[in-house]
C-alpha atoms as a PDB file:
ATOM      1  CA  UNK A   1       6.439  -7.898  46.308  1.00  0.00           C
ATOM      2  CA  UNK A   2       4.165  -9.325  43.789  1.00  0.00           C
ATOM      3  CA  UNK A   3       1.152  -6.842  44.664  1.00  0.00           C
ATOM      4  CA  UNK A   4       3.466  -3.769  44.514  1.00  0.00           C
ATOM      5  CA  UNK A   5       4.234  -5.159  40.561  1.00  0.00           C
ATOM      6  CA  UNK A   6       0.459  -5.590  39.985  1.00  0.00           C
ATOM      7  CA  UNK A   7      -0.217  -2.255  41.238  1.00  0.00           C
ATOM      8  CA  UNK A   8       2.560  -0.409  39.384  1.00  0.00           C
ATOM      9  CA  UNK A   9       0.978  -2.019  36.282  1.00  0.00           C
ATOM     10  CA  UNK A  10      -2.235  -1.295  37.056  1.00  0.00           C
ATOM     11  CA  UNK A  11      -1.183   2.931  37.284  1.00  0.00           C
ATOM     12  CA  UNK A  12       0.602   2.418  34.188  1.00  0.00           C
ATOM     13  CA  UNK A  13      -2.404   0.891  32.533  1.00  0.00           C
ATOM     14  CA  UNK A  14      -4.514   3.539  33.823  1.00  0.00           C
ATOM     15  CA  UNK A  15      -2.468   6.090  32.528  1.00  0.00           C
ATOM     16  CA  UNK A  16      -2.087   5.167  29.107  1.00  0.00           C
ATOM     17  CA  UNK A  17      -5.719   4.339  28.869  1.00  0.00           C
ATOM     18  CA  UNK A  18      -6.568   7.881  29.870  1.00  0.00           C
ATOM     19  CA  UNK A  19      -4.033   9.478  27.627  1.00  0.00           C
ATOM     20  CA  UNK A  20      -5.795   7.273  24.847  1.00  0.00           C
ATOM     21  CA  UNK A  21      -8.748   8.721  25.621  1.00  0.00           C
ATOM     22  CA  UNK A  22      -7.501  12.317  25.800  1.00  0.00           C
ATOM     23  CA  UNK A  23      -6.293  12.040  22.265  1.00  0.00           C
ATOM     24  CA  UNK A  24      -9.380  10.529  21.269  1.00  0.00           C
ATOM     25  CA  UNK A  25     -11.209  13.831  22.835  1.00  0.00           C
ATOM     26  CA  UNK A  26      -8.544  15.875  21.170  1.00  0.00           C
ATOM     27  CA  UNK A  27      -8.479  14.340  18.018  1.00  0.00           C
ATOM     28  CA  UNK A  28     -12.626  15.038  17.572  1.00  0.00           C
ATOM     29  CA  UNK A  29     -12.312  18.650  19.087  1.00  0.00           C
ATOM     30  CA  UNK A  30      -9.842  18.993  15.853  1.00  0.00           C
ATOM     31  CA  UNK A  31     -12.388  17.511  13.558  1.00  0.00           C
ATOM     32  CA  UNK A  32     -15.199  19.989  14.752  1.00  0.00           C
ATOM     33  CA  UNK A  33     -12.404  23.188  14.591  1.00  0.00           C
ATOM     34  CA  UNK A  34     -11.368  21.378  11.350  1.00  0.00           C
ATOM     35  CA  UNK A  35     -15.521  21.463   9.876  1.00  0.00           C
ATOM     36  CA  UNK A  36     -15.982  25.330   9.749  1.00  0.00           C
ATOM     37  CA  UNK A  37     -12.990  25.952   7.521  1.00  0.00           C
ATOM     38  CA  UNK A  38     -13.819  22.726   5.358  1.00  0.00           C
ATOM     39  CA  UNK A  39     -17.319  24.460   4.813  1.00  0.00           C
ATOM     40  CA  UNK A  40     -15.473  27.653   3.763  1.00  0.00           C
ATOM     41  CA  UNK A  41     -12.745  25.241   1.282  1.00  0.00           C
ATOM     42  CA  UNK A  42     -15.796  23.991  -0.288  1.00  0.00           C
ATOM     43  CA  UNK A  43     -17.852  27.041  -0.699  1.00  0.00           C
ATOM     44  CA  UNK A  44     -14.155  28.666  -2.275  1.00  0.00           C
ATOM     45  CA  UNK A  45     -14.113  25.394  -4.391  1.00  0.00           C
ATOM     46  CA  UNK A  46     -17.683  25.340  -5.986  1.00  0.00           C
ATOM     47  CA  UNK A  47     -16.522  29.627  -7.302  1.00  0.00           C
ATOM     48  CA  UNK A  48     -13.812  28.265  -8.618  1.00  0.00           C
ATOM     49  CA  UNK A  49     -15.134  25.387 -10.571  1.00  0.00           C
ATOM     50  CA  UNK A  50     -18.247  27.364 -11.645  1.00  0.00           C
ATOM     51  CA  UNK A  51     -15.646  30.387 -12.816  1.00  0.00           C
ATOM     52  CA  UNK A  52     -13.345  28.016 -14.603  1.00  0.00           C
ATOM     53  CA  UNK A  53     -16.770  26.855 -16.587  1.00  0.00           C
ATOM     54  CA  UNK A  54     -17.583  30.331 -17.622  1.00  0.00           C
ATOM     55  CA  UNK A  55     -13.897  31.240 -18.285  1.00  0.00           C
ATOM     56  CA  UNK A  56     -13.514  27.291 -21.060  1.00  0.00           C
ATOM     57  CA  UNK A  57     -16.709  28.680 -22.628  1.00  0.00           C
ATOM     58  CA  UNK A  58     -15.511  32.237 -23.674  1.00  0.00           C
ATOM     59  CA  UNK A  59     -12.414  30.610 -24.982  1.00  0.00           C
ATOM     60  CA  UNK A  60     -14.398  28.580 -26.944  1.00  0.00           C
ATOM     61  CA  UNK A  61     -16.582  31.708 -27.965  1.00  0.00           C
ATOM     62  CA  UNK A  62     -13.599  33.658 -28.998  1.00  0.00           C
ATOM     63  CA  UNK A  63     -11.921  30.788 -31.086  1.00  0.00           C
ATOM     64  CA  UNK A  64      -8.297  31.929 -29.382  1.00  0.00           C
ATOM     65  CA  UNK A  65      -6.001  29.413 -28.154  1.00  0.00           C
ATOM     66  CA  UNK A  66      -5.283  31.873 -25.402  1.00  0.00           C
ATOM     67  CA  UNK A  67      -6.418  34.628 -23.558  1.00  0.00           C
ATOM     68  CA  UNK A  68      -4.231  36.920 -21.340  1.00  0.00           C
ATOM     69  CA  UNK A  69      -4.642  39.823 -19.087  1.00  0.00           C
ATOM     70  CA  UNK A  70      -3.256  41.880 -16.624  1.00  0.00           C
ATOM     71  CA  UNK A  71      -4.690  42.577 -12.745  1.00  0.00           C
ATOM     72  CA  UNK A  72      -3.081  44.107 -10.381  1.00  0.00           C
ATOM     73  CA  UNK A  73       0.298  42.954 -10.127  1.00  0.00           C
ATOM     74  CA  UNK A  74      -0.817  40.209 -11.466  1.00  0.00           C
ATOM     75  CA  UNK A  75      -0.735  38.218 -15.607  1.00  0.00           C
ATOM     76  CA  UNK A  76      -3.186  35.746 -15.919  1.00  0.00           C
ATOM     77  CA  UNK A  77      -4.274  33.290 -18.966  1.00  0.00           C
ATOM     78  CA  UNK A  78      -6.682  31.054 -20.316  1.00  0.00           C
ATOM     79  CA  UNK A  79      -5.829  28.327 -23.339  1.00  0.00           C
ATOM     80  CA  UNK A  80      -6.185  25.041 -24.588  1.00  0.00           C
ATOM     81  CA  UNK A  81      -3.161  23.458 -24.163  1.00  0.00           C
ATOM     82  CA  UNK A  82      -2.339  20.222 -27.252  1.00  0.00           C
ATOM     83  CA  UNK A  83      -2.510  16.704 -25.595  1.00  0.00           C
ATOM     84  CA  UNK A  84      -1.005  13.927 -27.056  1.00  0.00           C
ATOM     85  CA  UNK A  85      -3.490  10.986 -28.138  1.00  0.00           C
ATOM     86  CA  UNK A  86      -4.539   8.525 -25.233  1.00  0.00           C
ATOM     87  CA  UNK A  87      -3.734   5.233 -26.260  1.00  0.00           C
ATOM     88  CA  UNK A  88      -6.090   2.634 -24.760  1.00  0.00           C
ATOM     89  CA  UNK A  89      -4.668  -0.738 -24.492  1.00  0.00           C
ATOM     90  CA  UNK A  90      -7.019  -3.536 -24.343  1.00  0.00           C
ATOM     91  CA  UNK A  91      -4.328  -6.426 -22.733  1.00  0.00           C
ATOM     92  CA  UNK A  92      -6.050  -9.591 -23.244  1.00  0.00           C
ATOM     93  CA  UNK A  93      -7.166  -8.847 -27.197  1.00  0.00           C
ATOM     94  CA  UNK A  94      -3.463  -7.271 -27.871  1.00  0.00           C
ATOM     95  CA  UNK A  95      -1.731  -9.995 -26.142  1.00  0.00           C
ATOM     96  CA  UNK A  96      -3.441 -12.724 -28.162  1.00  0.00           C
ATOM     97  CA  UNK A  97      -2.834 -10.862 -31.120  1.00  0.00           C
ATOM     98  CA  UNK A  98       1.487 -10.243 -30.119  1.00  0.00           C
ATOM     99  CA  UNK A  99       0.740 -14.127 -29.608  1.00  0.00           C
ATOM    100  CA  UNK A 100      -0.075 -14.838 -33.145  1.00  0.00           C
ATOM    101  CA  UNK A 101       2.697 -12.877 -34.872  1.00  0.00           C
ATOM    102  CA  UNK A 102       6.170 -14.593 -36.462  1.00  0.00           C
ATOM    103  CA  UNK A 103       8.874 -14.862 -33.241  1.00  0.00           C
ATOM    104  CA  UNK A 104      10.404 -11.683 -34.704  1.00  0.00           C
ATOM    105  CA  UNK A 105       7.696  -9.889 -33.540  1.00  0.00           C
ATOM    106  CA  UNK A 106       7.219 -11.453 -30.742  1.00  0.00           C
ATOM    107  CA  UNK A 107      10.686 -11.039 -29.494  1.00  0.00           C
ATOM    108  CA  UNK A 108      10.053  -6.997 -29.789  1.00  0.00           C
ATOM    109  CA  UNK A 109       6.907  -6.423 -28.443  1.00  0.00           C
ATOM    110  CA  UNK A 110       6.857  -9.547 -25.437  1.00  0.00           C
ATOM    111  CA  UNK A 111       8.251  -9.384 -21.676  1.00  0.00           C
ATOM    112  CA  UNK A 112       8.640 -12.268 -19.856  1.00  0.00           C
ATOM    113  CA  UNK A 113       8.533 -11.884 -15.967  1.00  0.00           C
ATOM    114  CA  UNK A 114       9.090 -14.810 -13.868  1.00  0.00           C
ATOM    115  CA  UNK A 115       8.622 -14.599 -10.075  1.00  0.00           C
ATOM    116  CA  UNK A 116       9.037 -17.362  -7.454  1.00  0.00           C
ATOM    117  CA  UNK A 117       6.039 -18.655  -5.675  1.00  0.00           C
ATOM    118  CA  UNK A 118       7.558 -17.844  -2.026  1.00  0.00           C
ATOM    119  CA  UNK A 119       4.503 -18.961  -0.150  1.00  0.00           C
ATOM    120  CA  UNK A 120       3.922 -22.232  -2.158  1.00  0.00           C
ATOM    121  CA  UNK A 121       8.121 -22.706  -1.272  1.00  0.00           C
ATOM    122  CA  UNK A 122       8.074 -22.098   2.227  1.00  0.00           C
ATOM    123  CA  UNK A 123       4.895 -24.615   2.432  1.00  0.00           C
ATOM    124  CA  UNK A 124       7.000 -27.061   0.897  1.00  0.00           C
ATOM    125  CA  UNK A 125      10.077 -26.718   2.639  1.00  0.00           C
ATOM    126  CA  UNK A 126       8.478 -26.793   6.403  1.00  0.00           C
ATOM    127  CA  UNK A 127       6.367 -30.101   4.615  1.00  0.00           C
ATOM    128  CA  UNK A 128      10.066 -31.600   3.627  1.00  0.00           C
ATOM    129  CA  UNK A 129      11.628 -30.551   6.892  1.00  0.00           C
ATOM    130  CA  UNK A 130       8.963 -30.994   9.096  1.00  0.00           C
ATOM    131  CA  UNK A 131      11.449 -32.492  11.951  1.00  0.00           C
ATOM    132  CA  UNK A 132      12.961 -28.767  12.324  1.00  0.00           C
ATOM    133  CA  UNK A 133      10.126 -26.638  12.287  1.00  0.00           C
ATOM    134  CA  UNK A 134       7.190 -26.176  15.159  1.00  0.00           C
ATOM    135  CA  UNK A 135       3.532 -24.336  14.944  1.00  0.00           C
ATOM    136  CA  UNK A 136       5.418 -22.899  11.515  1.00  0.00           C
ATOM    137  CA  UNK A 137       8.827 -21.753  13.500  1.00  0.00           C
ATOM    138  CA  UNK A 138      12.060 -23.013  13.086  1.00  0.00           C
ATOM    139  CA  UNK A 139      13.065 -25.261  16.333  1.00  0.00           C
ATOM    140  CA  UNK A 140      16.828 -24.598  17.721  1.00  0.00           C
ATOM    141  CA  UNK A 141      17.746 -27.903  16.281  1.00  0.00           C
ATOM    142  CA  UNK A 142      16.812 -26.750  12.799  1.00  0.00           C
ATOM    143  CA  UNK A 143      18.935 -23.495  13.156  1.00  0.00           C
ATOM    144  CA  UNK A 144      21.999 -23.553  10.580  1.00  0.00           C
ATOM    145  CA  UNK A 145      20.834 -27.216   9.084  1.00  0.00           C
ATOM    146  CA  UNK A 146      20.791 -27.265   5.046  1.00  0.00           C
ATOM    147  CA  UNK A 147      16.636 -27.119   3.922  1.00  0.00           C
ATOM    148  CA  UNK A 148      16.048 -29.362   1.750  1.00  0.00           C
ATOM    149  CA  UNK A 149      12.996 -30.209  -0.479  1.00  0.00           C
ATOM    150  CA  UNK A 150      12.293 -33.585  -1.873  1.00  0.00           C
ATOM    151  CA  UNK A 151      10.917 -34.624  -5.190  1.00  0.00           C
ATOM    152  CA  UNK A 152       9.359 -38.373  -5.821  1.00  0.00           C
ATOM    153  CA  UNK A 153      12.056 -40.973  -5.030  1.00  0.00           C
ATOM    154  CA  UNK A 154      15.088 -41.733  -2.675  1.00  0.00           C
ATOM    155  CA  UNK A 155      17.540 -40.219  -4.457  1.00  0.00           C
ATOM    156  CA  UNK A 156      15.597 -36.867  -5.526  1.00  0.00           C
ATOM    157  CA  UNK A 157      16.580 -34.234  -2.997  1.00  0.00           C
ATOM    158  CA  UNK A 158      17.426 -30.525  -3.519  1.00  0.00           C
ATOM    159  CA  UNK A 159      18.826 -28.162  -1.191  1.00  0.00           C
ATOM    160  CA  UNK A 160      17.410 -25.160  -0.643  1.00  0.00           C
ATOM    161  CA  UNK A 161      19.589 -21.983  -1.821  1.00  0.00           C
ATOM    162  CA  UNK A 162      19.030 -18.555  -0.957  1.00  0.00           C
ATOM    163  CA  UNK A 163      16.702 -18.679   1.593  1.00  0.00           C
ATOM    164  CA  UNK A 164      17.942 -18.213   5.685  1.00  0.00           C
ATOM    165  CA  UNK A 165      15.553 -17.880   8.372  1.00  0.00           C
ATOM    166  CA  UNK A 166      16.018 -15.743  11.137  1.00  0.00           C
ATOM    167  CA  UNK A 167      14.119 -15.378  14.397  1.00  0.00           C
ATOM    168  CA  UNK A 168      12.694 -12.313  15.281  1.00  0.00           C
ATOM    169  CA  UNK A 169      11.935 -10.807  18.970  1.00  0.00           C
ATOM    170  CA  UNK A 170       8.276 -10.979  19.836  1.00  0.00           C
ATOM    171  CA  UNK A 171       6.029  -7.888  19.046  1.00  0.00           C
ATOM    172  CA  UNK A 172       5.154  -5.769  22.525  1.00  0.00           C
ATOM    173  CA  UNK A 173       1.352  -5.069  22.701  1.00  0.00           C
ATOM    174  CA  UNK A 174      -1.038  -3.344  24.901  1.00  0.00           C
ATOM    175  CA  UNK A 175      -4.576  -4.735  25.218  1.00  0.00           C
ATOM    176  CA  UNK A 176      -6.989  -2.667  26.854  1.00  0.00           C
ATOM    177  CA  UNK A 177     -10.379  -4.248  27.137  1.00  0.00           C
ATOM    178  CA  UNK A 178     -13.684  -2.477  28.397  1.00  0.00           C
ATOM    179  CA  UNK A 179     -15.415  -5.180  30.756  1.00  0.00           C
ATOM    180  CA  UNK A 180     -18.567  -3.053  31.200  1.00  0.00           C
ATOM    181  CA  UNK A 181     -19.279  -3.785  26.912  1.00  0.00           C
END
């Protein structure tokens, strides 16, 4: 009964290697179909650009905000369109600077963001609780108990709110190794 198992696994192995390797095939026939156009995109590109050169520069020449024409059943135009200013913030200088000003100021220009170190807390918790947890998972004896972290001290212990722990369903993999490499 066992070998019958084996060999079904085996087929099914062997199957879904090869269709690996079909897509594989597939995938680079694509790329090489793919190349010729991507030669032709870039060609198409480079006109462009060069065209949109020539086309900035007799704007420039004319001293027009805008050019327009008609071709075919087509309206086309060239202009310079107004941008607004860039504004380049340089974060360490203007923060030292918000820094110095009255609290006024820096109640109007400062946001405080606190986050909470998760990693650091779930460190500390399976540290504090080591009795439930195993290899970093909760054991079925720790399921449903109160977490708790302790501070220096008998009496200083917290307990954890807003954290719950579930299990999750191992992760189905397929590992196909080639012996011959």
């Amino acid at each position: 009964m066992k070998k019958l198992k084996v060999l079904e696994l085996e087929k099914s192995l062997k199957k879904y290697k090869d269709a690996e390797i079909d897509i594989e095939i597939l995938e680079r026939k694509n790329e090489k179909l793919c190349e010729e156009n991507n030669v032709e995109i870039r060609k198409l590109e480079e006109v462009r650009n060069k065209i949109e050169i020539v086309l900035e520069e007799d704007l420039k020449k004319s001293k027009l905000k805008k050019l327009e024409c008609k071709f075919g059943d087509y309206v086309g135009a060239i202009s310079f369109k107004e941008q607004p200013d860039e504004w380049i913030y340089i974060d360490e200088i203007l923060m030292a600077w918000i820094i110095s000003l009255p609290a006024m100021f820096k109640n109007l220009y400062l946001k405080v963001t606190t986050t909470v170190k998760k990693g650091d807390l779930k460190k500390q918790i399976m540290i504090d609780n080591e009795m439930i947890f195993e290899k970093s998972k909760i054991t079925d004896a720790g399921l449903g108990v109160s977490l708790c972290i302790n501070g220096e001290g008998e009496d200083n212990r917290w307990h954890v709110e807003g954290i719950e722990i579930k299990r999750q369903d191992p992760k189905f993999s397929i590992t196909i190794k080639n012996l011959k490499k």
